[in-house]
PDB file of N, CA and C in Angstrom:
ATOM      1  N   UNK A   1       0.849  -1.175   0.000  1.00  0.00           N
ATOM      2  CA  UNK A   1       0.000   0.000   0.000  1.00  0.00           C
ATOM      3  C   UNK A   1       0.891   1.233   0.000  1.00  0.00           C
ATOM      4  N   UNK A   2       0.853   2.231  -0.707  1.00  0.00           N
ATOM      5  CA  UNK A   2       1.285   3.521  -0.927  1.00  0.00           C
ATOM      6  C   UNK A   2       1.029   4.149   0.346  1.00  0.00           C
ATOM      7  N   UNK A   3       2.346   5.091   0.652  1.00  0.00           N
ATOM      8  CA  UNK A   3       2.331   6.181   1.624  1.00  0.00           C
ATOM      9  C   UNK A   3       1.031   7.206   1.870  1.00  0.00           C
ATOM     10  N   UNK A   4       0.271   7.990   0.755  1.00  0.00           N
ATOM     11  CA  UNK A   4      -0.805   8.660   0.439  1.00  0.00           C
ATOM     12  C   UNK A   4      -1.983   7.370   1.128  1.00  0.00           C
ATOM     13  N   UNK A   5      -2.424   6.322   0.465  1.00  0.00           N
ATOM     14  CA  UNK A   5      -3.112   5.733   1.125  1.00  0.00           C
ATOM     15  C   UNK A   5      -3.346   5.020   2.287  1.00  0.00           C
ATOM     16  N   UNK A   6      -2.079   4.552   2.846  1.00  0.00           N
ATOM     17  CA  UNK A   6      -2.038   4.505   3.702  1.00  0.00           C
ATOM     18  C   UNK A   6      -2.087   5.786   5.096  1.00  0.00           C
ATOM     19  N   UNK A   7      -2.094   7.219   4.666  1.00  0.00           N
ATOM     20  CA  UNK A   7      -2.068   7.903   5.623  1.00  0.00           C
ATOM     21  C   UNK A   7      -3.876   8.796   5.117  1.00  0.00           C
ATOM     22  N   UNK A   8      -4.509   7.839   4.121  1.00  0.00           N
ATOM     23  CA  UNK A   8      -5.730   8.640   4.265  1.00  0.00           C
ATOM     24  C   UNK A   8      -6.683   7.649   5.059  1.00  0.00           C
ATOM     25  N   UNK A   9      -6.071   6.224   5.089  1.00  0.00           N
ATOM     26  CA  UNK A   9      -6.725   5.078   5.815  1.00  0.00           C
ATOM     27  C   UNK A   9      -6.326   5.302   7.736  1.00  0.00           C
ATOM     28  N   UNK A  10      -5.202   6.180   7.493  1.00  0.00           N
ATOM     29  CA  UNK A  10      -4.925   6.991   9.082  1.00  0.00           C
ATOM     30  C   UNK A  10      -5.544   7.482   9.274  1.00  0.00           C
ATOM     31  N   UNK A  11      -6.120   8.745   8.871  1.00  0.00           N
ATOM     32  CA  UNK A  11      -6.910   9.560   9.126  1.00  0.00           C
ATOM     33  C   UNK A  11      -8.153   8.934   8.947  1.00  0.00           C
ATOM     34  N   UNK A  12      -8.735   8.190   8.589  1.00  0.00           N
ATOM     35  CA  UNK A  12     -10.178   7.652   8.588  1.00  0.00           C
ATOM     36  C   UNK A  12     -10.364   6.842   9.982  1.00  0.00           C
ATOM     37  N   UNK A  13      -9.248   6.137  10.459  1.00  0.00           N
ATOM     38  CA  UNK A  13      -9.427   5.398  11.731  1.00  0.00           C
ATOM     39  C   UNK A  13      -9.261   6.386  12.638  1.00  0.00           C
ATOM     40  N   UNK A  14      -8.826   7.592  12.572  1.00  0.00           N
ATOM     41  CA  UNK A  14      -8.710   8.813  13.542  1.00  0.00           C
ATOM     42  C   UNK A  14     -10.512   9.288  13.515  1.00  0.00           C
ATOM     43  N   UNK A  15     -10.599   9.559  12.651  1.00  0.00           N
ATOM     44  CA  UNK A  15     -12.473   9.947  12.279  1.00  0.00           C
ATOM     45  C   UNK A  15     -13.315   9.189  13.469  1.00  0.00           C
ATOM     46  N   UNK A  16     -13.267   7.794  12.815  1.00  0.00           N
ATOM     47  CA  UNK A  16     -14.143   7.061  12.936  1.00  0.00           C
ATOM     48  C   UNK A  16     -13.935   6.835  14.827  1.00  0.00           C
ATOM     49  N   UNK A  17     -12.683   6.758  15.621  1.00  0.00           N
ATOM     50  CA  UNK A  17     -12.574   6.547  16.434  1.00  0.00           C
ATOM     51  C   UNK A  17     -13.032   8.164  17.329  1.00  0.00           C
ATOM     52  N   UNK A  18     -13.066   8.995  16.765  1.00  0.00           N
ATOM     53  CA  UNK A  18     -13.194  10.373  17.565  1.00  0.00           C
ATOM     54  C   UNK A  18     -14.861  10.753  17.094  1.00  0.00           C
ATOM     55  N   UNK A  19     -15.592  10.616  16.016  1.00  0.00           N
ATOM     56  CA  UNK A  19     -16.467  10.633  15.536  1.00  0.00           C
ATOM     57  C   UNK A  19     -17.921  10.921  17.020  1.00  0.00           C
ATOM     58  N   UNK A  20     -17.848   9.568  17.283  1.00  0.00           N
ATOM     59  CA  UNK A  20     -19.068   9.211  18.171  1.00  0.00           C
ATOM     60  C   UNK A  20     -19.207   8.194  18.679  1.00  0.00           C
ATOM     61  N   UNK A  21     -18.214   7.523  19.638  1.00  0.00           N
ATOM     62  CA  UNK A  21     -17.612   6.407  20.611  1.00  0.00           C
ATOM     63  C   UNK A  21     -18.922   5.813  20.497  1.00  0.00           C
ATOM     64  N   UNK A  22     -20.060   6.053  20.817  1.00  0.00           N
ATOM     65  CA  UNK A  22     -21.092   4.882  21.534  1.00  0.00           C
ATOM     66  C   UNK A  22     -22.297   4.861  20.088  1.00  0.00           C
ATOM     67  N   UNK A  23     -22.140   5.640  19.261  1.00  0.00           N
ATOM     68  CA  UNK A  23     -22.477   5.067  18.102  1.00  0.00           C
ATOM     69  C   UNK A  23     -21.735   3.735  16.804  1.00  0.00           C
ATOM     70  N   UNK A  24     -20.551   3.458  17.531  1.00  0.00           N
ATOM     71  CA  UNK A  24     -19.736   2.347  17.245  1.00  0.00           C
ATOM     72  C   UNK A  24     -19.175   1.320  17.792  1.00  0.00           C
ATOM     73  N   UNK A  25     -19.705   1.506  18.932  1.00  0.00           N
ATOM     74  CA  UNK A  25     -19.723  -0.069  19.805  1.00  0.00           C
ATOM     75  C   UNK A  25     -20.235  -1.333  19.247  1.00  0.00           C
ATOM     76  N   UNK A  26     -20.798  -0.928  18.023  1.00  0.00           N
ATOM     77  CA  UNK A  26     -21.316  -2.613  17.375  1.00  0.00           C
ATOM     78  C   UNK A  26     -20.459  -2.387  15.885  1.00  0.00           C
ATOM     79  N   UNK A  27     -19.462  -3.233  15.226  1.00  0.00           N
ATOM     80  CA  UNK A  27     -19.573  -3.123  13.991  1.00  0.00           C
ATOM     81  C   UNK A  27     -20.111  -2.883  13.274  1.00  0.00           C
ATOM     82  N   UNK A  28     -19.754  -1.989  11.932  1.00  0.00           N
ATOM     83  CA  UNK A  28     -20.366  -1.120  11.324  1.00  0.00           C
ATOM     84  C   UNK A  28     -20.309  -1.807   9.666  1.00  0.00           C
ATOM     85  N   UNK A  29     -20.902  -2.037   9.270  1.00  0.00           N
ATOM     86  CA  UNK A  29     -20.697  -2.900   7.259  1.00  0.00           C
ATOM     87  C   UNK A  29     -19.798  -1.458   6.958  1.00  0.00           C
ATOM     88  N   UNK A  30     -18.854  -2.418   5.732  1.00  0.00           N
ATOM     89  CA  UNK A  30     -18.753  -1.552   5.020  1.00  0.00           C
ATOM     90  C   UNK A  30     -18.956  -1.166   3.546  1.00  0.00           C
ATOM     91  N   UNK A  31     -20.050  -0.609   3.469  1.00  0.00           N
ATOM     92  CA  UNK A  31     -20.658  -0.640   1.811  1.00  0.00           C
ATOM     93  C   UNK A  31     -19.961  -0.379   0.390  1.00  0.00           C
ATOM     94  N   UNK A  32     -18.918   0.308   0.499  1.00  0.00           N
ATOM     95  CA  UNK A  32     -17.922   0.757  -0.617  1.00  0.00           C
ATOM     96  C   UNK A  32     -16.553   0.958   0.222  1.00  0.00           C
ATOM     97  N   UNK A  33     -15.093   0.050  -0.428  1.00  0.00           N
ATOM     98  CA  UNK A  33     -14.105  -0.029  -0.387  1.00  0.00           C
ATOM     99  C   UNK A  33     -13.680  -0.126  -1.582  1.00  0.00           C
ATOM    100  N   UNK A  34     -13.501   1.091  -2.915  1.00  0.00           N
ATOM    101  CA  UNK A  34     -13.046   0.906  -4.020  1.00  0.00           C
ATOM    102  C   UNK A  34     -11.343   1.391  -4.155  1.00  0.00           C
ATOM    103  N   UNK A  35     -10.445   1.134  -4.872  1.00  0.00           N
ATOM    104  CA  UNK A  35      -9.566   1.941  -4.682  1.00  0.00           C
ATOM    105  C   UNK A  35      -8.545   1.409  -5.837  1.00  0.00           C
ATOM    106  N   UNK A  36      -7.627   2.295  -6.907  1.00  0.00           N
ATOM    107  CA  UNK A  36      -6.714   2.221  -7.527  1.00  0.00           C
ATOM    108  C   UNK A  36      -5.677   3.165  -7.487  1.00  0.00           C
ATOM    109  N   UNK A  37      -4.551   2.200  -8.397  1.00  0.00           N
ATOM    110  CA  UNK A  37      -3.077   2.591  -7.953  1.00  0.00           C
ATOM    111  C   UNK A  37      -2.669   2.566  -9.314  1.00  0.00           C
ATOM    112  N   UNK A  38      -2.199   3.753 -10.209  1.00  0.00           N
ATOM    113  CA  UNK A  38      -1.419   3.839 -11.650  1.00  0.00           C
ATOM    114  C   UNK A  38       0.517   3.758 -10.655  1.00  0.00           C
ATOM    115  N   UNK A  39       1.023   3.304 -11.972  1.00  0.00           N
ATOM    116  CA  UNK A  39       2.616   3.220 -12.035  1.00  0.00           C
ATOM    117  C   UNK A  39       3.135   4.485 -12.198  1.00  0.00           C
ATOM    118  N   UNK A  40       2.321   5.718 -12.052  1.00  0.00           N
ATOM    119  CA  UNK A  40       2.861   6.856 -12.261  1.00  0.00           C
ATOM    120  C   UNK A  40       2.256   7.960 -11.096  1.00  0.00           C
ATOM    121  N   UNK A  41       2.318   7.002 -10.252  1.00  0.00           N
ATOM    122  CA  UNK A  41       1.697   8.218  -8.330  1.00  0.00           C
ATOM    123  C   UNK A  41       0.716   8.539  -8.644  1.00  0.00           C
ATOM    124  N   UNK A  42      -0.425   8.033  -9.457  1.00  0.00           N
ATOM    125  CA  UNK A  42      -1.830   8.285  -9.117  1.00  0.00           C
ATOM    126  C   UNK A  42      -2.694   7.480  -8.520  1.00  0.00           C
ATOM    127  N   UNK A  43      -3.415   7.486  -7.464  1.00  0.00           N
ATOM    128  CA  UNK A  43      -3.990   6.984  -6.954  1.00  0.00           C
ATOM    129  C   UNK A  43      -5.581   7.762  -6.589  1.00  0.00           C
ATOM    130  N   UNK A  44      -6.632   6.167  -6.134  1.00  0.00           N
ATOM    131  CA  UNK A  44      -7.839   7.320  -5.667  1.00  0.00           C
ATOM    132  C   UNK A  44      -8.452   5.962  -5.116  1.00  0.00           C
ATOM    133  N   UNK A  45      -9.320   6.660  -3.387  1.00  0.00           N
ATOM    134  CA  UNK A  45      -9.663   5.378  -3.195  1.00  0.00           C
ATOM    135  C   UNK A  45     -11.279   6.181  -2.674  1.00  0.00           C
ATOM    136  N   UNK A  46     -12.287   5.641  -2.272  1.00  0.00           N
ATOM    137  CA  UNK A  46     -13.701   5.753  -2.151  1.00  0.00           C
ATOM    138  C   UNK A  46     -14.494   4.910  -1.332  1.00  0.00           C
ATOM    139  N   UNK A  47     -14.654   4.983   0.237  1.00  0.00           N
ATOM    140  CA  UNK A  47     -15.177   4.559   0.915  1.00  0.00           C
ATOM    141  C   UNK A  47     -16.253   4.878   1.500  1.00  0.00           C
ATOM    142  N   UNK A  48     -17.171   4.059   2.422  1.00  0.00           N
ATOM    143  CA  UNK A  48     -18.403   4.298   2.729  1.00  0.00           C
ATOM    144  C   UNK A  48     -18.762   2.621   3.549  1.00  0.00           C
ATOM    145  N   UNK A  49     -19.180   3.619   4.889  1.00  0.00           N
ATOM    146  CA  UNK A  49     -18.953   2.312   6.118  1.00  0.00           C
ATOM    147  C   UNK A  49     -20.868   2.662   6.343  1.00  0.00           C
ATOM    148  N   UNK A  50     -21.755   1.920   6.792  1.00  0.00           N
ATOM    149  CA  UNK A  50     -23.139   1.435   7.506  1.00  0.00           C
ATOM    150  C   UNK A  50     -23.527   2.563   7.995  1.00  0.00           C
ATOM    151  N   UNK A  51     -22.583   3.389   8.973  1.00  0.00           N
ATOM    152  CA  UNK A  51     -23.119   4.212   9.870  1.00  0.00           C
ATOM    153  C   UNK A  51     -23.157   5.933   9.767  1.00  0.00           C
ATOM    154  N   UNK A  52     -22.442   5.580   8.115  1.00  0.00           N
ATOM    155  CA  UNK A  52     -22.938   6.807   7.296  1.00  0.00           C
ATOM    156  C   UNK A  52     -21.630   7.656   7.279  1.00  0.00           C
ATOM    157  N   UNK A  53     -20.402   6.993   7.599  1.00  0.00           N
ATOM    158  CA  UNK A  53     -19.112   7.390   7.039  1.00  0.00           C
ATOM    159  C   UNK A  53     -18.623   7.467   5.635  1.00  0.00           C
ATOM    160  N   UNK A  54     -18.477   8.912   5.042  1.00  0.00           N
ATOM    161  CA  UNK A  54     -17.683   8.449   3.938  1.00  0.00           C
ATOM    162  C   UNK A  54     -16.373   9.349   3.768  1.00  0.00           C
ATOM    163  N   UNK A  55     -15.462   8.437   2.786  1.00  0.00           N
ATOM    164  CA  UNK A  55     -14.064   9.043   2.622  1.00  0.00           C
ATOM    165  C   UNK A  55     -13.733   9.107   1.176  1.00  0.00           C
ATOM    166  N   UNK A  56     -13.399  10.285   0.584  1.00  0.00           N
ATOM    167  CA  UNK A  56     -12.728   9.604  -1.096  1.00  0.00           C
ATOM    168  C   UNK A  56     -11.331  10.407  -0.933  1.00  0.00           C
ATOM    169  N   UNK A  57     -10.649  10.445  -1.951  1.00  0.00           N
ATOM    170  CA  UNK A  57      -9.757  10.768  -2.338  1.00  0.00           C
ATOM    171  C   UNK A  57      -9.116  10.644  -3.285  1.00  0.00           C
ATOM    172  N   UNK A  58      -8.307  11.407  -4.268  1.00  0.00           N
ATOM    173  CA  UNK A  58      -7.682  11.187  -5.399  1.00  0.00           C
ATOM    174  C   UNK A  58      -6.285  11.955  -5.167  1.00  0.00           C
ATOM    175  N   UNK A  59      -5.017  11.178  -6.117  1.00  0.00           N
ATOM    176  CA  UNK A  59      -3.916  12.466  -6.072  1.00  0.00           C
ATOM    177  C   UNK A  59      -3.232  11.663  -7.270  1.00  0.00           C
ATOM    178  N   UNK A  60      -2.025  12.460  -7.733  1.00  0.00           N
ATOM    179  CA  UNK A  60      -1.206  12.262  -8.656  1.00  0.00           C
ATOM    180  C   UNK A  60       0.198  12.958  -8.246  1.00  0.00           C
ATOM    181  N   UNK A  61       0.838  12.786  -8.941  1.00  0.00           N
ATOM    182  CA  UNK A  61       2.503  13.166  -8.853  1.00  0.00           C
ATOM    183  C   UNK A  61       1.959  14.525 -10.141  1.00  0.00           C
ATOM    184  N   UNK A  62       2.167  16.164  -9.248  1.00  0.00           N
ATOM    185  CA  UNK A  62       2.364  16.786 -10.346  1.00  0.00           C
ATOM    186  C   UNK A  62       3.092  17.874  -9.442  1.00  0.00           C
ATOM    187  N   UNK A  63       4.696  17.799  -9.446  1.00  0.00           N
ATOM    188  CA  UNK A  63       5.971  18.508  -9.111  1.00  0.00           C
ATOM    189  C   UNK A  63       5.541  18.697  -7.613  1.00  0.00           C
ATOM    190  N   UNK A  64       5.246  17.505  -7.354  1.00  0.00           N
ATOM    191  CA  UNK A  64       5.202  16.584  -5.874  1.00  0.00           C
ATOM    192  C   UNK A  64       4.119  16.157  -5.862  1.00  0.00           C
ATOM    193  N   UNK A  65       3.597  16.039  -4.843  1.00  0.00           N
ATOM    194  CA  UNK A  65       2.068  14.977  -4.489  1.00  0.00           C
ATOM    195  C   UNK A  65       1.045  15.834  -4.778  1.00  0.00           C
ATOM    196  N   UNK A  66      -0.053  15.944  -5.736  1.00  0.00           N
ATOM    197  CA  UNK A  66      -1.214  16.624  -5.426  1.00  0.00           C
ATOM    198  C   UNK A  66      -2.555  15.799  -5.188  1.00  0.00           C
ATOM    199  N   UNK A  67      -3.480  16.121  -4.249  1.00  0.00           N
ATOM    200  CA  UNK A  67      -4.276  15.271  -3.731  1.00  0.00           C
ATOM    201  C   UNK A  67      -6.022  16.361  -3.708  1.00  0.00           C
ATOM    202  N   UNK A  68      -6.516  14.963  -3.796  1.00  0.00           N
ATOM    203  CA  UNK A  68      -8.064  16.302  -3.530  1.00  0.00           C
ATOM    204  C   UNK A  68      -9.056  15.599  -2.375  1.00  0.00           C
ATOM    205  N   UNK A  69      -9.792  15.636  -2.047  1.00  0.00           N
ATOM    206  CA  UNK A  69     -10.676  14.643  -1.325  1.00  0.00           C
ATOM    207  C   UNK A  69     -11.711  15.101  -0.460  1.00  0.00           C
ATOM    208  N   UNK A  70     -11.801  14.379   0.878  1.00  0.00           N
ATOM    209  CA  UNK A  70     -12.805  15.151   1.681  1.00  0.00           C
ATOM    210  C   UNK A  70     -13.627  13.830   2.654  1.00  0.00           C
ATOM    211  N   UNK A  71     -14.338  14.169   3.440  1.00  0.00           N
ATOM    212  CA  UNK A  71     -15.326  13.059   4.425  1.00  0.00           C
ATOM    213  C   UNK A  71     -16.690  13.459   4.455  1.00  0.00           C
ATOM    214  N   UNK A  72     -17.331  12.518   4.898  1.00  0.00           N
ATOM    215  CA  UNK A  72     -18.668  12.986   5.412  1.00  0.00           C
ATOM    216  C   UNK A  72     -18.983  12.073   6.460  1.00  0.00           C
ATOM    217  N   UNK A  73     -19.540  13.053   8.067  1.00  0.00           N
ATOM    218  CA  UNK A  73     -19.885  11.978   8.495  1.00  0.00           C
ATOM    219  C   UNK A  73     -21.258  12.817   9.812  1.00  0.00           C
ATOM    220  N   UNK A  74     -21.727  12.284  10.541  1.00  0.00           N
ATOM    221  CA  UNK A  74     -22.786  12.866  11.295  1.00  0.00           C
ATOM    222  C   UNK A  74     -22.095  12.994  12.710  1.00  0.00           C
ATOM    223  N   UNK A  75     -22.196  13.918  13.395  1.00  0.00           N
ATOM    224  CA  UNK A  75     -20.922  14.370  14.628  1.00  0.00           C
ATOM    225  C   UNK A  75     -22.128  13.710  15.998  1.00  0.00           C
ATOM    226  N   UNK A  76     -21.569  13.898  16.807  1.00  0.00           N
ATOM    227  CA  UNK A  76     -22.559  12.904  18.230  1.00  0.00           C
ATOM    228  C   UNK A  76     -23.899  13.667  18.306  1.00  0.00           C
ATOM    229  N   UNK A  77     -24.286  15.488  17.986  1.00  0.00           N
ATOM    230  CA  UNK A  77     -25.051  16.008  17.946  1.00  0.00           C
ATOM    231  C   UNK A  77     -25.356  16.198  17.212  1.00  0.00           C
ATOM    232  N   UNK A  78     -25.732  14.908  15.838  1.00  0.00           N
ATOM    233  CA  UNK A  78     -26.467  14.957  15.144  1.00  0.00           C
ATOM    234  C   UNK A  78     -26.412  15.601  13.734  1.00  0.00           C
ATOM    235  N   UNK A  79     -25.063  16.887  13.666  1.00  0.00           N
ATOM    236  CA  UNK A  79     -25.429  17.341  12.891  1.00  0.00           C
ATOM    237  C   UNK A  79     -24.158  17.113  11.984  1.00  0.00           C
ATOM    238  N   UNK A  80     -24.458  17.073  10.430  1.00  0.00           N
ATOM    239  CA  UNK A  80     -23.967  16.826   9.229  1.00  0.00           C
ATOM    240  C   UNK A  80     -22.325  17.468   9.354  1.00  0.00           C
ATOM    241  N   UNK A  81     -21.615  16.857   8.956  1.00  0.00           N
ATOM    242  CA  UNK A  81     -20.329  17.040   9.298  1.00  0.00           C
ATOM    243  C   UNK A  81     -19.610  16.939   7.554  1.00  0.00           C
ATOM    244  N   UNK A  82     -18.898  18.367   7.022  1.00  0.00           N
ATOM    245  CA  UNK A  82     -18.353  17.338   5.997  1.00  0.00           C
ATOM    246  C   UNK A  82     -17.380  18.423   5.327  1.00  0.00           C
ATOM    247  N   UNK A  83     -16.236  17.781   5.502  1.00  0.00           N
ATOM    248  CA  UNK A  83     -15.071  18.716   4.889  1.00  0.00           C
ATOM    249  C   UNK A  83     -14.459  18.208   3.587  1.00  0.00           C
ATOM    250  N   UNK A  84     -14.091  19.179   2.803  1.00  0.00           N
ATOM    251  CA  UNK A  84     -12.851  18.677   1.313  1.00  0.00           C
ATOM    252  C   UNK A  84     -11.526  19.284   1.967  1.00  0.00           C
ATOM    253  N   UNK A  85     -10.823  18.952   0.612  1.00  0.00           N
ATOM    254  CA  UNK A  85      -9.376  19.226   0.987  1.00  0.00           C
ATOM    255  C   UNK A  85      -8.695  19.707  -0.342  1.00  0.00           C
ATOM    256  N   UNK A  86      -7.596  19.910  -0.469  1.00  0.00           N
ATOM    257  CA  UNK A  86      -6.882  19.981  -1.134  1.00  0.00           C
ATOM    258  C   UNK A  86      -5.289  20.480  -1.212  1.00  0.00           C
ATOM    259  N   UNK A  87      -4.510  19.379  -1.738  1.00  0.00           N
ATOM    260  CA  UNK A  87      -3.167  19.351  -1.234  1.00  0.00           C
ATOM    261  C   UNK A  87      -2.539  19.322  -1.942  1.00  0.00           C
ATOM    262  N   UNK A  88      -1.817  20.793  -2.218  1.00  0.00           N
ATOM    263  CA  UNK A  88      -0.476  21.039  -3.413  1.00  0.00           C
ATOM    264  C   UNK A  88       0.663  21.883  -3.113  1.00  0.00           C
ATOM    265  N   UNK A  89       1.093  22.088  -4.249  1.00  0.00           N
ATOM    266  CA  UNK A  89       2.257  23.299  -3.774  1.00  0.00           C
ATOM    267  C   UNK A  89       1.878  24.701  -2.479  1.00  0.00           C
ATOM    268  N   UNK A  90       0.506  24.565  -2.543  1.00  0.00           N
ATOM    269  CA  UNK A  90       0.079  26.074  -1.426  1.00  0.00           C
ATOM    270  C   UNK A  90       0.234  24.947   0.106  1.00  0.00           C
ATOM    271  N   UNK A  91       0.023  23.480  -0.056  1.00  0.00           N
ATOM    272  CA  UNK A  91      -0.056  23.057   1.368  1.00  0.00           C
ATOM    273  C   UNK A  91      -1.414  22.183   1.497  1.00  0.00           C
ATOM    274  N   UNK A  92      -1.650  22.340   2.625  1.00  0.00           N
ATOM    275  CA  UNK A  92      -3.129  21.370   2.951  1.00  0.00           C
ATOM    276  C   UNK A  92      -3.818  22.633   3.166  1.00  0.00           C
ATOM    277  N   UNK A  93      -5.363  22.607   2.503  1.00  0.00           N
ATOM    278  CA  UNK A  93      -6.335  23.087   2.439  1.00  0.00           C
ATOM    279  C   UNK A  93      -7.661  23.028   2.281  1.00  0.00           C
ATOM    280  N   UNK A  94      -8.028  22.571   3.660  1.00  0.00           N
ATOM    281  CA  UNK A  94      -9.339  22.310   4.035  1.00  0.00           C
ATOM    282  C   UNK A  94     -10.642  23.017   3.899  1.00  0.00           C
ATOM    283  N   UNK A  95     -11.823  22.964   3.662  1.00  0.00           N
ATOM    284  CA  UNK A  95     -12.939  23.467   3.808  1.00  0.00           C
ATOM    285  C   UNK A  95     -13.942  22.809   4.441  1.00  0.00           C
ATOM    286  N   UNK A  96     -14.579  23.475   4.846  1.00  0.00           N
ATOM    287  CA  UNK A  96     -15.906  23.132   5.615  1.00  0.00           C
ATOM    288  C   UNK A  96     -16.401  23.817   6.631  1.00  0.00           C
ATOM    289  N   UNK A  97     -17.942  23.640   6.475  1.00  0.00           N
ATOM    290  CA  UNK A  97     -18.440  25.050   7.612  1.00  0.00           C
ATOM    291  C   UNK A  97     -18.189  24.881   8.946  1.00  0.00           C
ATOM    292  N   UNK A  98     -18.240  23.425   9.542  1.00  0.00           N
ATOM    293  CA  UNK A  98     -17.451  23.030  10.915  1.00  0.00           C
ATOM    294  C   UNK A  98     -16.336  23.812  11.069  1.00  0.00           C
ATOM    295  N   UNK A  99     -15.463  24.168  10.348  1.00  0.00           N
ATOM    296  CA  UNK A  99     -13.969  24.546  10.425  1.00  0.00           C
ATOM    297  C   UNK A  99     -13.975  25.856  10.539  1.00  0.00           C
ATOM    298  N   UNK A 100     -13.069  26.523  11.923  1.00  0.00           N
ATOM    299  CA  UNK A 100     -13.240  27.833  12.493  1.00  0.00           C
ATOM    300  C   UNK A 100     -12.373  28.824  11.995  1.00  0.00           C
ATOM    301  N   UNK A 101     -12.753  29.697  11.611  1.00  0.00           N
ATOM    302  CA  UNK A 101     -11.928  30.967  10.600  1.00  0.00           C
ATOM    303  C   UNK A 101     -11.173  32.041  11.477  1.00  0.00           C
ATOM    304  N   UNK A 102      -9.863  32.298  11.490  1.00  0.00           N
ATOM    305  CA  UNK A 102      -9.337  33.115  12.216  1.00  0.00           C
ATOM    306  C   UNK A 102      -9.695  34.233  11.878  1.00  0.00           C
ATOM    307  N   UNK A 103      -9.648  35.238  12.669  1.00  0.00           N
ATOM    308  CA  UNK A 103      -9.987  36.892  12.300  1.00  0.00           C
ATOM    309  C   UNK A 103      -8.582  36.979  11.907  1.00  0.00           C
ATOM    310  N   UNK A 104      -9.014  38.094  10.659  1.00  0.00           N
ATOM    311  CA  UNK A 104      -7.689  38.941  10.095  1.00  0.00           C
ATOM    312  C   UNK A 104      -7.114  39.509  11.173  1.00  0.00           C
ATOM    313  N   UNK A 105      -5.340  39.161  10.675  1.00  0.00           N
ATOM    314  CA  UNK A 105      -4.576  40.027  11.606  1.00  0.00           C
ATOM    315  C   UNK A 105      -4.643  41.100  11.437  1.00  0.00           C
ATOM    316  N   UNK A 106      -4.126  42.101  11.812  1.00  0.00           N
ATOM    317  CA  UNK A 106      -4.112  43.578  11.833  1.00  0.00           C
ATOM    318  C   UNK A 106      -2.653  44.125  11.101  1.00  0.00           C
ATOM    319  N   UNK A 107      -2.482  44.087   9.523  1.00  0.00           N
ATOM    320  CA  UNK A 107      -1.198  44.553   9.206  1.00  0.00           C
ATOM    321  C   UNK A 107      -1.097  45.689   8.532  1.00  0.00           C
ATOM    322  N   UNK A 108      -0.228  46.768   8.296  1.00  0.00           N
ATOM    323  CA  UNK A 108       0.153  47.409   8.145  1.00  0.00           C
ATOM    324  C   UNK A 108       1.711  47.331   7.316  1.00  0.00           C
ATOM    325  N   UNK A 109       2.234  48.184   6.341  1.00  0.00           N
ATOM    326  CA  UNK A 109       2.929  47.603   5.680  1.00  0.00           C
ATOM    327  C   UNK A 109       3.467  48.972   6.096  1.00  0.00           C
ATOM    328  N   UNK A 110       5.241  48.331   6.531  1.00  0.00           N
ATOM    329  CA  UNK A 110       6.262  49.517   7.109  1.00  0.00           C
ATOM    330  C   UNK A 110       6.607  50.095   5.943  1.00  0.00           C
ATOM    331  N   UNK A 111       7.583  51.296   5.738  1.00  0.00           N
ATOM    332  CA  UNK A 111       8.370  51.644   4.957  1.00  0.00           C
ATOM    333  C   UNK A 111       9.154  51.372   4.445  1.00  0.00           C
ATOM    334  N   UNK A 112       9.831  49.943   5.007  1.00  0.00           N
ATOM    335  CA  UNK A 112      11.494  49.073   4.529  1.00  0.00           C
ATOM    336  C   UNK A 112      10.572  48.801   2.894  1.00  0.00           C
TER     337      UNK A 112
END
């Protein structure tokens, strides 16, 4: 298994374990485990577990790793949970309305 997939199958057991402890005390099916691997760093895999988890992801080798993806899942209070991503030369870059927005700093541009 590839480094990329193997660290998006990390982060899914991070999810699923922080998600909603006592909504997973019973095994959960898992309805979609699709996933491919090209000879040239592309990969994309597409999951979807019973209890209404899902994960995809895609990336390729373009002048390093670029990746796209995202989850969906329902948080302990019920409500709809669901972020993308995207990972290139700018870095990791997440979205989603869960996700808390810093206030602008306060800059000013000196004279140097």
């Amino acid at each position: 298994m590839s480094h990329p997939a193997q660290a998006g199958l990390l982060l899914l057991s991070v999810l699923v374990s922080e998600a909603a402890e006592s909504l997973y005390s019973a095994p959960s099916p898992i309805l979609k485990d699709d996933r491919t691997q090209d000879a040239y760093g592309g990969y994309s895999f597409d999951f979807e577990s019973g209890n209404g988890i899902v994960r995809e992801e895609s990336g390729k080798e373009s002048d390093g790793q670029a990746k796209q993806g995202g989850w969906r899942y329902e948080s302990p209070e019920g409500v709809p949970v669901e972020i993308s991503f995207v990972v290139d030369q700018g870095g990791y870059q997440p979205q989603g309305a869960i996700i808390p927005v810093a206030p602008p700093l306060p800059y000013q541009r000196s004279g140097n």
